[in-house]
C-alpha atoms as a PDB file:
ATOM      1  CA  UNK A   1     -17.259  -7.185   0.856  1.00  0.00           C
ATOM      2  CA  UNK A   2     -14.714  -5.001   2.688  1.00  0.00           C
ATOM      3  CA  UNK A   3     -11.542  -3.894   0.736  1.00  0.00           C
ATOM      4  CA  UNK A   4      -8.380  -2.634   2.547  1.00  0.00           C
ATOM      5  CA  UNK A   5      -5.403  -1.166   0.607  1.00  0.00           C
ATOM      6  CA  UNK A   6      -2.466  -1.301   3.421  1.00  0.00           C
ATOM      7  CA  UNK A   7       0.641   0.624   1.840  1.00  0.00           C
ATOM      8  CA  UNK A   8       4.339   1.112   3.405  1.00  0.00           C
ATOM      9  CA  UNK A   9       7.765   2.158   2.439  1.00  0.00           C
ATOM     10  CA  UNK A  10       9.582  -1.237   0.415  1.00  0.00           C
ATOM     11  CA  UNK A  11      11.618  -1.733   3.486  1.00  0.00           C
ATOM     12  CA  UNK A  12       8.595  -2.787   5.613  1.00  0.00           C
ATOM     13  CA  UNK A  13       7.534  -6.388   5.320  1.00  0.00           C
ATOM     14  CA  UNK A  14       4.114  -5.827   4.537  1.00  0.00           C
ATOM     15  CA  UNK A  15       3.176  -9.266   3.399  1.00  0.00           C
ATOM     16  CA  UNK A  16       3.887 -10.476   6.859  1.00  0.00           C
ATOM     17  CA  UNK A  17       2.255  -8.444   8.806  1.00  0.00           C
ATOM     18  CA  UNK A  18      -0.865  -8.741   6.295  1.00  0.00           C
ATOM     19  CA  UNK A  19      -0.351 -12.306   6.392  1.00  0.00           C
ATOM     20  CA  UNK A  20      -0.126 -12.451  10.554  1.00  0.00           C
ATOM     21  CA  UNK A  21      -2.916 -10.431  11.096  1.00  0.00           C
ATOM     22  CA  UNK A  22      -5.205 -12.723   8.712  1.00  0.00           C
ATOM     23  CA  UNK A  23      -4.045 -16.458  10.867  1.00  0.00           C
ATOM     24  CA  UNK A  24      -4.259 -14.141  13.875  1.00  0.00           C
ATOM     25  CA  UNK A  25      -7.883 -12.502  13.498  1.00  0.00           C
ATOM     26  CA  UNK A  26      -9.090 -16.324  12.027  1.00  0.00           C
ATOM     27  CA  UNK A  27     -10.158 -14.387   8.716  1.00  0.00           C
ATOM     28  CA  UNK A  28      -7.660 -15.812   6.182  1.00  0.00           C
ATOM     29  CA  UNK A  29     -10.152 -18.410   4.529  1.00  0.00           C
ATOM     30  CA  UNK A  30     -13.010 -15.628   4.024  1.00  0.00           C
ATOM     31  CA  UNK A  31     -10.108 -13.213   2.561  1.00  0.00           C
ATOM     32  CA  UNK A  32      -8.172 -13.005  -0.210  1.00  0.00           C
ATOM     33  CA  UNK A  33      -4.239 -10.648  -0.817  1.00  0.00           C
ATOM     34  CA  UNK A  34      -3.969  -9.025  -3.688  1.00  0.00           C
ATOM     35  CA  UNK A  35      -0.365  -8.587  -4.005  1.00  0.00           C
ATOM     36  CA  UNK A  36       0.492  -5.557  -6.106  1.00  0.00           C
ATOM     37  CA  UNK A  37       3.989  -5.298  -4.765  1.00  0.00           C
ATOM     38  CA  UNK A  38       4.490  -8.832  -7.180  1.00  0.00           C
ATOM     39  CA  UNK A  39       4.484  -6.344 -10.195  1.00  0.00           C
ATOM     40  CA  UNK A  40       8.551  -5.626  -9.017  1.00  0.00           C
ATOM     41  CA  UNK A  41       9.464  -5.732 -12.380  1.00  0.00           C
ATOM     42  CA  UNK A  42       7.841  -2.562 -13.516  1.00  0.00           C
ATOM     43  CA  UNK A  43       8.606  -0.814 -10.702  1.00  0.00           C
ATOM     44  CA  UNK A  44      12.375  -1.019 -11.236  1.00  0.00           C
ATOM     45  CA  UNK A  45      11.590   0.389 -14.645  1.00  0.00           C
ATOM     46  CA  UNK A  46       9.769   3.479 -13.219  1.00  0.00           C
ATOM     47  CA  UNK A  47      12.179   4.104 -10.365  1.00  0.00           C
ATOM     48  CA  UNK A  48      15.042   4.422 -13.006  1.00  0.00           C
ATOM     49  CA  UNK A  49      13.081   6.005 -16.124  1.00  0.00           C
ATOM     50  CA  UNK A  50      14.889   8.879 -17.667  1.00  0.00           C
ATOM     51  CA  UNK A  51      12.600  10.577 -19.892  1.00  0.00           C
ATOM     52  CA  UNK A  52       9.124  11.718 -18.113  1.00  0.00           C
ATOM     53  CA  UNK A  53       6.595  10.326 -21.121  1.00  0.00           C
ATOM     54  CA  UNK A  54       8.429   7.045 -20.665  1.00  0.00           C
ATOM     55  CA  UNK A  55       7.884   7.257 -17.394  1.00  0.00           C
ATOM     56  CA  UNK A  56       4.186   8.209 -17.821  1.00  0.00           C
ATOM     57  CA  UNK A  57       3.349   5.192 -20.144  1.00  0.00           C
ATOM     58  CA  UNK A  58       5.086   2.434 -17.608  1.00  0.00           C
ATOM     59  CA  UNK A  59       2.909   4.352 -14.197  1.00  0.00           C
ATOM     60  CA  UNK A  60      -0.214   3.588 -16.589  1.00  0.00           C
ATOM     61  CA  UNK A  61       0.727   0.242 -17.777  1.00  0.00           C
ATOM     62  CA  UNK A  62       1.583  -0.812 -14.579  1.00  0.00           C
ATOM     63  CA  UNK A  63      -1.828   0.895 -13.291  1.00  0.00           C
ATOM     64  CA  UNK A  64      -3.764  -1.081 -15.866  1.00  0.00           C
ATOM     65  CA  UNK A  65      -2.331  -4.738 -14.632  1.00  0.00           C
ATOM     66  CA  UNK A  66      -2.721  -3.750 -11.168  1.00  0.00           C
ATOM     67  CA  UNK A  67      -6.475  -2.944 -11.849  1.00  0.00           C
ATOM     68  CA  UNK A  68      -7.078  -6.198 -14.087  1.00  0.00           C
ATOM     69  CA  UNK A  69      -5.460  -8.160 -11.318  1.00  0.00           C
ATOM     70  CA  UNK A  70      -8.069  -6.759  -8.812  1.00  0.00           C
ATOM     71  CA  UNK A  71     -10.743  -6.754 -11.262  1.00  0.00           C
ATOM     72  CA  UNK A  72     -10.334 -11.278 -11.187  1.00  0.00           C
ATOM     73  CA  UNK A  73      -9.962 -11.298  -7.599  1.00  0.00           C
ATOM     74  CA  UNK A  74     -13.216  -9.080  -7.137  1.00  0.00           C
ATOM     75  CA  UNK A  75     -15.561 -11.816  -9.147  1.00  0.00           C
ATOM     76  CA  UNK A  76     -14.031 -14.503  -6.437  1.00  0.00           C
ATOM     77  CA  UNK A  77     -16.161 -12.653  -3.975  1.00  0.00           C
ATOM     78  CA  UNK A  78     -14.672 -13.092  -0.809  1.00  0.00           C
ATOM     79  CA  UNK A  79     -15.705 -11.227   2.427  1.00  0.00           C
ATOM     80  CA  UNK A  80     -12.112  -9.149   2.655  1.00  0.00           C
ATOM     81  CA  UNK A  81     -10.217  -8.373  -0.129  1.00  0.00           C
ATOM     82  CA  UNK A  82      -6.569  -6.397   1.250  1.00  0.00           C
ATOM     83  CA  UNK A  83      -4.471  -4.743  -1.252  1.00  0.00           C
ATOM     84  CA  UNK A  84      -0.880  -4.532  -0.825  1.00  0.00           C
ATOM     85  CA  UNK A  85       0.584  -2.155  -2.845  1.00  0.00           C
ATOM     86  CA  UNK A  86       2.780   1.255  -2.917  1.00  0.00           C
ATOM     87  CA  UNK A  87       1.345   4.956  -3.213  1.00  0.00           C
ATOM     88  CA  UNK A  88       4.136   6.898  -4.353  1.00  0.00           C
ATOM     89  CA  UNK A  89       7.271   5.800  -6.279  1.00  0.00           C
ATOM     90  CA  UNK A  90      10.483   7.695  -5.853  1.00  0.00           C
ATOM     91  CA  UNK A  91      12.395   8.197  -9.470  1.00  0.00           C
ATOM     92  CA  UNK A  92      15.814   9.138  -9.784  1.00  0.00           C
ATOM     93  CA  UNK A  93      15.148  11.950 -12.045  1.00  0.00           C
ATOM     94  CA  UNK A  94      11.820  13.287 -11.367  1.00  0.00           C
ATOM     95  CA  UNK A  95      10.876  12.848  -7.431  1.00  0.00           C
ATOM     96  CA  UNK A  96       8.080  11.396  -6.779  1.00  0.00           C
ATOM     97  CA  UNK A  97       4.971   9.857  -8.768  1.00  0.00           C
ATOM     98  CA  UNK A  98       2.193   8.420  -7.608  1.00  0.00           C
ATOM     99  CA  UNK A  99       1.810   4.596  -8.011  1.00  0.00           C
ATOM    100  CA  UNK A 100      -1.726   3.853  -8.072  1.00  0.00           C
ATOM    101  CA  UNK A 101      -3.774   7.375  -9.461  1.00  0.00           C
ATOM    102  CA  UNK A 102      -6.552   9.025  -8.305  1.00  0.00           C
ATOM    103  CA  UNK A 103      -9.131   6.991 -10.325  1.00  0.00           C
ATOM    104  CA  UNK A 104      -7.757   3.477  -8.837  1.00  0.00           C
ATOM    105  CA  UNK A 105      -9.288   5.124  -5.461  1.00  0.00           C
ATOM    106  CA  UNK A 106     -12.026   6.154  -7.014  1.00  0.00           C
ATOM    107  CA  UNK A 107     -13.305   3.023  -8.554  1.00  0.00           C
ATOM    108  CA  UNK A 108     -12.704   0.588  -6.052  1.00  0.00           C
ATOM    109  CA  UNK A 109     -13.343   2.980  -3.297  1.00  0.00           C
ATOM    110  CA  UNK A 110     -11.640   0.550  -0.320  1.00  0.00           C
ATOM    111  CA  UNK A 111     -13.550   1.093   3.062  1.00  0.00           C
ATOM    112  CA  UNK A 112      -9.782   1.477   4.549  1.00  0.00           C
ATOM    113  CA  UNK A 113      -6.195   2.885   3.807  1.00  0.00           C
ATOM    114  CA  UNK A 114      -3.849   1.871   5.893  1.00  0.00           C
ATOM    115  CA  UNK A 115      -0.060   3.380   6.056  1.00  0.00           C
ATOM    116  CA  UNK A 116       2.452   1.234   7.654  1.00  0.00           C
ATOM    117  CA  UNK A 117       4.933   3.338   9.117  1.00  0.00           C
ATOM    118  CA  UNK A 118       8.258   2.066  10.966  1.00  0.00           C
ATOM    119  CA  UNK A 119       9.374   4.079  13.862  1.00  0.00           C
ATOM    120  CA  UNK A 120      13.339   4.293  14.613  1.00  0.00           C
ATOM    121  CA  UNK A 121      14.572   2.573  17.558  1.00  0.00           C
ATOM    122  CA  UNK A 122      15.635   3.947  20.774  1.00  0.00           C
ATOM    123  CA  UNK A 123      18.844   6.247  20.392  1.00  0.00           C
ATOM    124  CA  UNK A 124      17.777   5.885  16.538  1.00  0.00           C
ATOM    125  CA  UNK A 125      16.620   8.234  13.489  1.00  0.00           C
ATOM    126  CA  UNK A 126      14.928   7.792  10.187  1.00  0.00           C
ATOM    127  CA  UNK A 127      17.237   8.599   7.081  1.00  0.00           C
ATOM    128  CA  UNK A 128      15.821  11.790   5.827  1.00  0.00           C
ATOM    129  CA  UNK A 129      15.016  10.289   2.734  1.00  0.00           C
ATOM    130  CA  UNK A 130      12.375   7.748   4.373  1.00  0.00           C
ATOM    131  CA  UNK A 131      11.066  10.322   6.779  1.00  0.00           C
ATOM    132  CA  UNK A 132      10.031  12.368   3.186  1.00  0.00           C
ATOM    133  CA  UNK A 133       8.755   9.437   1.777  1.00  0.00           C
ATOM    134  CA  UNK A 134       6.320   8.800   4.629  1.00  0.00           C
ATOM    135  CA  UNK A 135       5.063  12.145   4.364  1.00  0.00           C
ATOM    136  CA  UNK A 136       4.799  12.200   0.871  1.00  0.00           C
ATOM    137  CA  UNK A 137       2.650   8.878   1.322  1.00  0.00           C
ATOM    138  CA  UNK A 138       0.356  10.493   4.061  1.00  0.00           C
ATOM    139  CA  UNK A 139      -0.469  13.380   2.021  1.00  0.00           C
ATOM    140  CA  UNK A 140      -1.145  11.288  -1.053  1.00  0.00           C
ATOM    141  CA  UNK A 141      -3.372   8.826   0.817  1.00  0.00           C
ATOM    142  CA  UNK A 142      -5.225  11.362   2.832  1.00  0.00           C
ATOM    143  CA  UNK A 143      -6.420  13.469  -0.739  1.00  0.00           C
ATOM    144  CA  UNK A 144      -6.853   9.967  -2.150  1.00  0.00           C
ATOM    145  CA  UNK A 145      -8.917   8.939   1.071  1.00  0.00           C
ATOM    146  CA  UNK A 146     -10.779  12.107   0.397  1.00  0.00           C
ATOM    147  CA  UNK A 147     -12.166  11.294  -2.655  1.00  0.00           C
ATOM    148  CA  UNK A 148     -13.020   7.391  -2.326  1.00  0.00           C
ATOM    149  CA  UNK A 149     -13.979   8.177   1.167  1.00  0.00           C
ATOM    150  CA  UNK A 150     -12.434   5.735   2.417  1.00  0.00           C
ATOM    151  CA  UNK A 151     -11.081   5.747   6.729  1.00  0.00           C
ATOM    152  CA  UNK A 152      -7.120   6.650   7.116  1.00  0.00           C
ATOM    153  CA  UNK A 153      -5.376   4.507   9.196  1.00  0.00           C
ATOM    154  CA  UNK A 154      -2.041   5.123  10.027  1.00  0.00           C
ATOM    155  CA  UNK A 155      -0.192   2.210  12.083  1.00  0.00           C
ATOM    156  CA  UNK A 156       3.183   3.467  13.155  1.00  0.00           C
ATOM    157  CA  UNK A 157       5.851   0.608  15.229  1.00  0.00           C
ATOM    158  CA  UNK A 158       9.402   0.238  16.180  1.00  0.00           C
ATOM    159  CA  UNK A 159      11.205  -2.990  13.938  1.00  0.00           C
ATOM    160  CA  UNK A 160      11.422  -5.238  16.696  1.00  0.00           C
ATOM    161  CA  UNK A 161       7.029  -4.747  17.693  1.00  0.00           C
ATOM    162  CA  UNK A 162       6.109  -5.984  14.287  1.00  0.00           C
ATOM    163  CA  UNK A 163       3.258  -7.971  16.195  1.00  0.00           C
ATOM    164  CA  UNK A 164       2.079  -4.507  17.518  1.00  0.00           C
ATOM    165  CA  UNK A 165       1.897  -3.760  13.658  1.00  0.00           C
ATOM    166  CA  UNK A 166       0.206  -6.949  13.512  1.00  0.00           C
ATOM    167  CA  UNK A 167      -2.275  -6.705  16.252  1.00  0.00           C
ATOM    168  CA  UNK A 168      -3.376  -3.030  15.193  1.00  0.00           C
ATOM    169  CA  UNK A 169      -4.001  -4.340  11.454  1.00  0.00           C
ATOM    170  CA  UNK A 170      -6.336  -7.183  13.402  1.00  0.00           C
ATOM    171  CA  UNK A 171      -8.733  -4.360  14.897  1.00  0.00           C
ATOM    172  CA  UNK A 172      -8.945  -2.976  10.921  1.00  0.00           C
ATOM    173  CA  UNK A 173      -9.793  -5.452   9.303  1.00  0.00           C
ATOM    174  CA  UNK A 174     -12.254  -6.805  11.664  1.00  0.00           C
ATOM    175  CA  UNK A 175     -14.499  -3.979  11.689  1.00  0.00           C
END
């Protein structure tokens, strides 16, 4: 069994491209999306938490469904498993925080990370705020890669070549 996590900023359409490159590559029936992203709820709550052991309690709760959930699709046993899910979490009060910890990596030890990265447009530029987010990601999922050993794989593409996206995600998760 292969596991990918693929991670991106909320303003990339992960699911798609996750979803494209599975009917693309002819894996989607041996395969099976784990969907981490669905736990929205909780994330609002951790973006907007005031106090930092509030804060602390929901980035374990929500660490603790996200690791059940995998746990239940791991005993399907299915050839691919791909995790969709964020890194990092930007609060209003306290930066960042990381969304899945070190030991999430270190259990399930995925074979592949994979950072979906938009590039502006021609004539364009990334909002600072996105371009530190990004960065913030890579560092967090190169230490994490580190220590599950799992490969880095960063796929970078301009909004209107989401099937270059797609197309790079196909030559992941097929080998």
């Amino acid at each position: 069994m292969k596991l990918v996590f693929v991670t991106g900023l909320e303003s990339i359409d992960k699911k798609s491209i996750i979803n494209l490159a599975l009917q693309r590559s002819g894996l989607l029936r041996k395969s099976r999306v784990v969907d981490f992203d669905s736990l929205s709820d909780m994330r609002e709550e951790i973006k907007t938490a005031e106090e930092f052991e509030s804060l602390q309690i929901l980035i374990k709760d929500y660490y603790k469904k996200s690791q059940k959930i995998l746990i239940d699709v791991l005993k399907e046993q299915k050839d691919l498993v791909i995790v969709d899910g964020c890194l990092t979490f930007r609060t209003m009060n306290h930066g960042y925080i990381q969304a899945m910890p070190k030991d999430f990596f270190e259990t399930f030890k995925p074979s592949v990370m994979v950072i979906l990265e938009k590039m502006p447009g021609v004539g364009q530029r990334l909002v600072p705020e996105v371009v530190e987010q990004q960065q913030v990601n890579r560092f967090y999922a190169f230490a994490c890669s580190l220590t599950s050993g799992a490969l880095l794989k960063i796929i970078k593409f301009r909004e209107k070549r989401i099937l270059d996206a797609v197309e790079s995600l196909i030559g992941v998760l097929k080998y």
